[in-house]
Structure formats: C-alpha cells, structure tokens
Protein backbone atom coordinates (compact mmCIF):
# COMPACT_ATOMS: atom_id res chain seq x y z
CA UNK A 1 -65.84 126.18 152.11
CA UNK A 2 -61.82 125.48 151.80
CA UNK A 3 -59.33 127.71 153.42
CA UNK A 4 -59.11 131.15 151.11
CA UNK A 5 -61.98 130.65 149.28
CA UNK A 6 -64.86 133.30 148.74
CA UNK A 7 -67.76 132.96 151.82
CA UNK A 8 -70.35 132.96 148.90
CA UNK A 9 -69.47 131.87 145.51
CA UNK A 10 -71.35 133.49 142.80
CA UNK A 11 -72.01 130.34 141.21
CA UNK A 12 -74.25 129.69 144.79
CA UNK A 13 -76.12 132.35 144.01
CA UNK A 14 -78.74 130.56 141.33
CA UNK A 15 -78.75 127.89 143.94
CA UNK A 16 -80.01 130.15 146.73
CA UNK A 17 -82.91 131.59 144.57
CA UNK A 18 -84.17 128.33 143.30
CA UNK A 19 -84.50 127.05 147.15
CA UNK A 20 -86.12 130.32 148.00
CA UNK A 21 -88.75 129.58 144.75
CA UNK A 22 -89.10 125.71 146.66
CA UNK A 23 -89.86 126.90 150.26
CA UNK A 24 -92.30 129.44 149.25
CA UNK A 25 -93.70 127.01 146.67
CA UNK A 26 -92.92 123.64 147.82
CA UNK A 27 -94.78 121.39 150.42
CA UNK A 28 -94.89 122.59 154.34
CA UNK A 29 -92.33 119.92 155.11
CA UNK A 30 -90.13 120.86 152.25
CA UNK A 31 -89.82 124.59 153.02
CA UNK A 32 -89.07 123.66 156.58
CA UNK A 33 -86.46 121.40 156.43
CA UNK A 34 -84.98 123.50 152.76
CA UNK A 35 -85.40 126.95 155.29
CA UNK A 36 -83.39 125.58 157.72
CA UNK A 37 -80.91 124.03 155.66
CA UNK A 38 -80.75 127.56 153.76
CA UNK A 39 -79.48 128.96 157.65
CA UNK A 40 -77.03 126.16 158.21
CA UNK A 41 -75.40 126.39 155.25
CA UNK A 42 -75.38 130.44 155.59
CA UNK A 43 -73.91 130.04 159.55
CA UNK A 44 -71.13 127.60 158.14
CA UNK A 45 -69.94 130.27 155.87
CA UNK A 46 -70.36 133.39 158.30
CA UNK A 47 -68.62 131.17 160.78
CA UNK A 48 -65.74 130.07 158.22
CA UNK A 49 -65.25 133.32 157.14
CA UNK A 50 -64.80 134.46 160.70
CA UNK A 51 -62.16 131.89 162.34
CA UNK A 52 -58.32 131.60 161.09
CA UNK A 53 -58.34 130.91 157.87
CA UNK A 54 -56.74 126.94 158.64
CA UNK A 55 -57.68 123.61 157.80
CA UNK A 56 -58.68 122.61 161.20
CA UNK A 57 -61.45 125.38 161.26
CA UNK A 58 -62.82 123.24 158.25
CA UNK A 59 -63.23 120.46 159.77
CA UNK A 60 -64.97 122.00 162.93
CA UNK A 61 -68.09 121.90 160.43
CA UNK A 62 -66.89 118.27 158.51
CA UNK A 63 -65.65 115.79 160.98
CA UNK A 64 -67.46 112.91 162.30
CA UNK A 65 -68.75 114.56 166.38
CA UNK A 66 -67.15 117.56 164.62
CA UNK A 67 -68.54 120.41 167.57
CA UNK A 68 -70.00 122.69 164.76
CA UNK A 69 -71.63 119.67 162.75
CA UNK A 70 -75.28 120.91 164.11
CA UNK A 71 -77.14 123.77 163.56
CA UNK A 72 -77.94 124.84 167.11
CA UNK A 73 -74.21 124.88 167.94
CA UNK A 74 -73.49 127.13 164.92
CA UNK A 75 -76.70 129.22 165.59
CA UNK A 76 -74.86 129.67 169.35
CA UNK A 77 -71.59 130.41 168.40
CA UNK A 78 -72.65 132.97 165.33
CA UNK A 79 -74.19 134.97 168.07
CA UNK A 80 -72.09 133.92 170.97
CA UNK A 81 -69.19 135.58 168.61
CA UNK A 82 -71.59 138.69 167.74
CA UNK A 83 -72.00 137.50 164.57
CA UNK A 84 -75.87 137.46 164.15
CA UNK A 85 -77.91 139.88 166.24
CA UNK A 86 -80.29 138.96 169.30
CA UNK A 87 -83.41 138.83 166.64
CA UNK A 88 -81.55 136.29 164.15
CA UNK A 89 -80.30 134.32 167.19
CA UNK A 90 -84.33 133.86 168.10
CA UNK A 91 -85.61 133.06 164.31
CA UNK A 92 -82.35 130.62 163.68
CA UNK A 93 -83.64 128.36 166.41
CA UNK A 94 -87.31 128.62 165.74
CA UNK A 95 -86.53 127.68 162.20
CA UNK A 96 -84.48 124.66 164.14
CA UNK A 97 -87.50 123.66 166.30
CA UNK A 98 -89.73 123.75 163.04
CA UNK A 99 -87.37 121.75 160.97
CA UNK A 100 -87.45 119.49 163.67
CA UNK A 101 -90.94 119.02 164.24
CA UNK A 102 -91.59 118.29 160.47
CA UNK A 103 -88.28 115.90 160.32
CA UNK A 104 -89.27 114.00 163.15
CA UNK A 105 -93.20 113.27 162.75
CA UNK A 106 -94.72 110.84 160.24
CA UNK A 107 -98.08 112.56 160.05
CA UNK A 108 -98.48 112.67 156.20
CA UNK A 109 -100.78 115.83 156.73
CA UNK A 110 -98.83 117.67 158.89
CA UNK A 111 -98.42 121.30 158.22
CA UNK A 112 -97.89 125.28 159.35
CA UNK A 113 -101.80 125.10 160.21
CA UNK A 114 -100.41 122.53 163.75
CA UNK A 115 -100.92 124.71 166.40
CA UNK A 116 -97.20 124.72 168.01
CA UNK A 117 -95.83 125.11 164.38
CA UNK A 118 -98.33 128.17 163.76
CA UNK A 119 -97.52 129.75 166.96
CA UNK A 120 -93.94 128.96 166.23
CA UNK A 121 -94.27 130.19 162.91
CA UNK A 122 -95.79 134.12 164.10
CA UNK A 123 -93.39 134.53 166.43
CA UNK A 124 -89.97 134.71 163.56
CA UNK A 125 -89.35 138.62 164.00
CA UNK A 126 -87.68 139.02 160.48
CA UNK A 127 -90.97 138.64 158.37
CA UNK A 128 -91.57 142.55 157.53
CA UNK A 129 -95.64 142.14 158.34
CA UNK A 130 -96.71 145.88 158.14
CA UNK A 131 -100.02 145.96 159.69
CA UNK A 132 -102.32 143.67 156.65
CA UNK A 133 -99.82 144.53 154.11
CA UNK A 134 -96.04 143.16 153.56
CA UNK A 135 -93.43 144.58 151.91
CA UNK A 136 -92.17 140.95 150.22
CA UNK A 137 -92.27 137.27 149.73
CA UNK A 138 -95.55 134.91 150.01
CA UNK A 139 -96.89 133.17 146.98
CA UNK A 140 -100.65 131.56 146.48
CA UNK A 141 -102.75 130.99 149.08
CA UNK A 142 -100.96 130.42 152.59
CA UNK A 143 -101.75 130.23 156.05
CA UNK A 144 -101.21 133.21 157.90
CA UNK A 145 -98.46 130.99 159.81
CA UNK A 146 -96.92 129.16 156.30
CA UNK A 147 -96.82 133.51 155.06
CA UNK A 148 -95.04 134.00 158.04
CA UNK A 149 -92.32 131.54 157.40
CA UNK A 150 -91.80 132.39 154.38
CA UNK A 151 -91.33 136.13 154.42
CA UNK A 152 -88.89 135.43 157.86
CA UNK A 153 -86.54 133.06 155.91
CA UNK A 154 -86.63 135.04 152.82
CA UNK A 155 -85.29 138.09 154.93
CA UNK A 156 -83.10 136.33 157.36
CA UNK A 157 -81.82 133.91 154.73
CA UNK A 158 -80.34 137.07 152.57
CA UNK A 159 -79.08 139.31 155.42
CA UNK A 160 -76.99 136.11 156.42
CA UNK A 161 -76.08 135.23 152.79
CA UNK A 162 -74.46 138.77 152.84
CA UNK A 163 -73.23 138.60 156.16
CA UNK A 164 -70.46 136.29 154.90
CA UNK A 165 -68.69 138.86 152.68
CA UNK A 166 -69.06 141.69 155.76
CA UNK A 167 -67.45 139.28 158.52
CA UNK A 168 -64.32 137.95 156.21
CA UNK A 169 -63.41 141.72 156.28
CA UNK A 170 -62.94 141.19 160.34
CA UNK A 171 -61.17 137.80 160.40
CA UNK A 172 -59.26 136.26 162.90
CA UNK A 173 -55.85 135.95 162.42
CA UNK A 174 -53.75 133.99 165.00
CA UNK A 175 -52.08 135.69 167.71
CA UNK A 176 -48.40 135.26 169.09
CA UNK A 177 -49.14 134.43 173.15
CA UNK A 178 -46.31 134.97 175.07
CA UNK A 179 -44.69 131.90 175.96
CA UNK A 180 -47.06 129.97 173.59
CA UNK A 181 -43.84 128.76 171.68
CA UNK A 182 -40.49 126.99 173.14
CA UNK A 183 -38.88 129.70 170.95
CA UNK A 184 -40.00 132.11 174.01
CA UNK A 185 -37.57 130.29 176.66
CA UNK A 186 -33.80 129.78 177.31
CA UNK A 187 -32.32 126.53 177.59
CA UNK A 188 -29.27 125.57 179.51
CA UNK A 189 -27.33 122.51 178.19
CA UNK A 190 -26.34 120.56 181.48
C-alpha cells in the first residue's frame, strides 16, 4: 500500500474470496501457508493505515531487514498499538506457528491430523464452534482440527480485512515536539 491510498482496494476484494475458496478447499499445506499469508497481508494494511501517512512507513514493511518485514513483528505491534484484540493477538501467532510447521517440514503427508498441528489447530478462539453445530465456513469432509482452521481464518481474516477502513479513521499524524526543530531556538551571531 502507497502513501494515501485506500487500506483495502475493492479490486482486492475477489482476491480475498478466491484464497478463502483455496484454504478451505485446497491441500493442508496450502491453506496454512495461504491463511497466514491472508493475516500478513491484512496486518500490513491495518498497520499502514495506522502510522503517518509517509514514505518511510512503507518501507518499514518493504526494505531488505525492514523491522516489519515478518509476520510475528507485525502480529506484535498490531496489538502492541491496540490494534487487534488479546484473542486475534493469540490466533495470529498460532496461524504463524502452523504456517511454520508446514513450511518447514518435507513430510509429503503431513497434515492438520499431526498431533501439535491439531492441538494447535483447536485452540484458534475465532472459529464460532457452537456446541456440534457452527454458524459458518468448513467444506467436505475435514478433520475436526483442518474445520477448526478454517472457520478461525475465515472469521479472523474478515474482521481484520475490515479493520483497515476502521483504523485509517484514527491515524497518526505527526506531532510538533518542542524543540524537535532548530526553528525552536535563538541564535546569536558571534
């Protein structure tokens, strides 16, 4: 996102709903590492949206060692900032840990039904489970942990998409310190 533009383009919007469709329908590892890409690119925006509107907040998320370049660090500033709640906060980085997992292990067969990715998987608090029922999301025949994922990142992933537009309403806009500028002193020729 450039400086002035929109946190979430309506043009995105197809985007977003096709990679929903691919994480509930795709492979394990696909709707892990596609869910958490879904969050990163959500903080980015929630996170642009928030800072003064500059160039140099851009490339906070573009440069090379750039310090919001990973998803944990913009999962911990979003809620060091208060801009995700204490329950997002917890599903961002168990969606992190997931992606992980699947990124980083060459088991062809891995899947949701691994015992630290199912246990993972049940504890996301934004999958609206109501007793045996749901209220959303799912599609063919999951494991209870796959369901799981997929009904948390379907929630979280639109109350952050929509978070965007709420937080540009409350950005920050840079502040005259006092003696932040030479302008703020007297000089004496000698």
């Amino acid at each position: 996102m450039e400086p002035g533009q929109r946190p979430i383009e309506e043009s995105n919007r197809y985007q977003y709903q096709t990679a929903l469709e691919e994480i509930t329908k795709g492979s394990d590892r696909n709707a892990a590492i596609l869910a958490a890409s879904m969050l990163d690119y959500n903080l980015k925006h929630i996170l642009i949206s928030f800072l003064i509107d500059r160039k140099e907040t851009v490339s906070l998320f573009r440069d090379t060692n750039a310090p919001l370049t990973t998803l944990s660090g913009r999962i911990n500033l979003a809620y060091a900032l208060g801009l995700i709640a204490a329950d997002e906060y917890e599903d961002c980085h168990i969606f992190r840990k997931i992606r992980n997992d699947f990124a980083h292990r060459f088991e062809v067969n891995f899947s949701f039904q691994d015992p630290e990715i199912s246990k993972l998987s049940k504890k996301l608090k934004n999958n609206l489970f109501i007793g045996e029922g749901r209220l959303f999301g799912g599609a063919g025949e999951l494991t209870e942990a796959r369901e799981s994922f997929n009904l948390a990142i379907e929630f979280l992933s639109t109350r952050l998409e929509d978070r965007a537009n709420f937080v540009i309403q409350q950005r920050l806009t840079e502040v005259k310190w006092p003696g932040s500028s030479l302008d703020d002193y007297e000089y004496q020729v000698i």
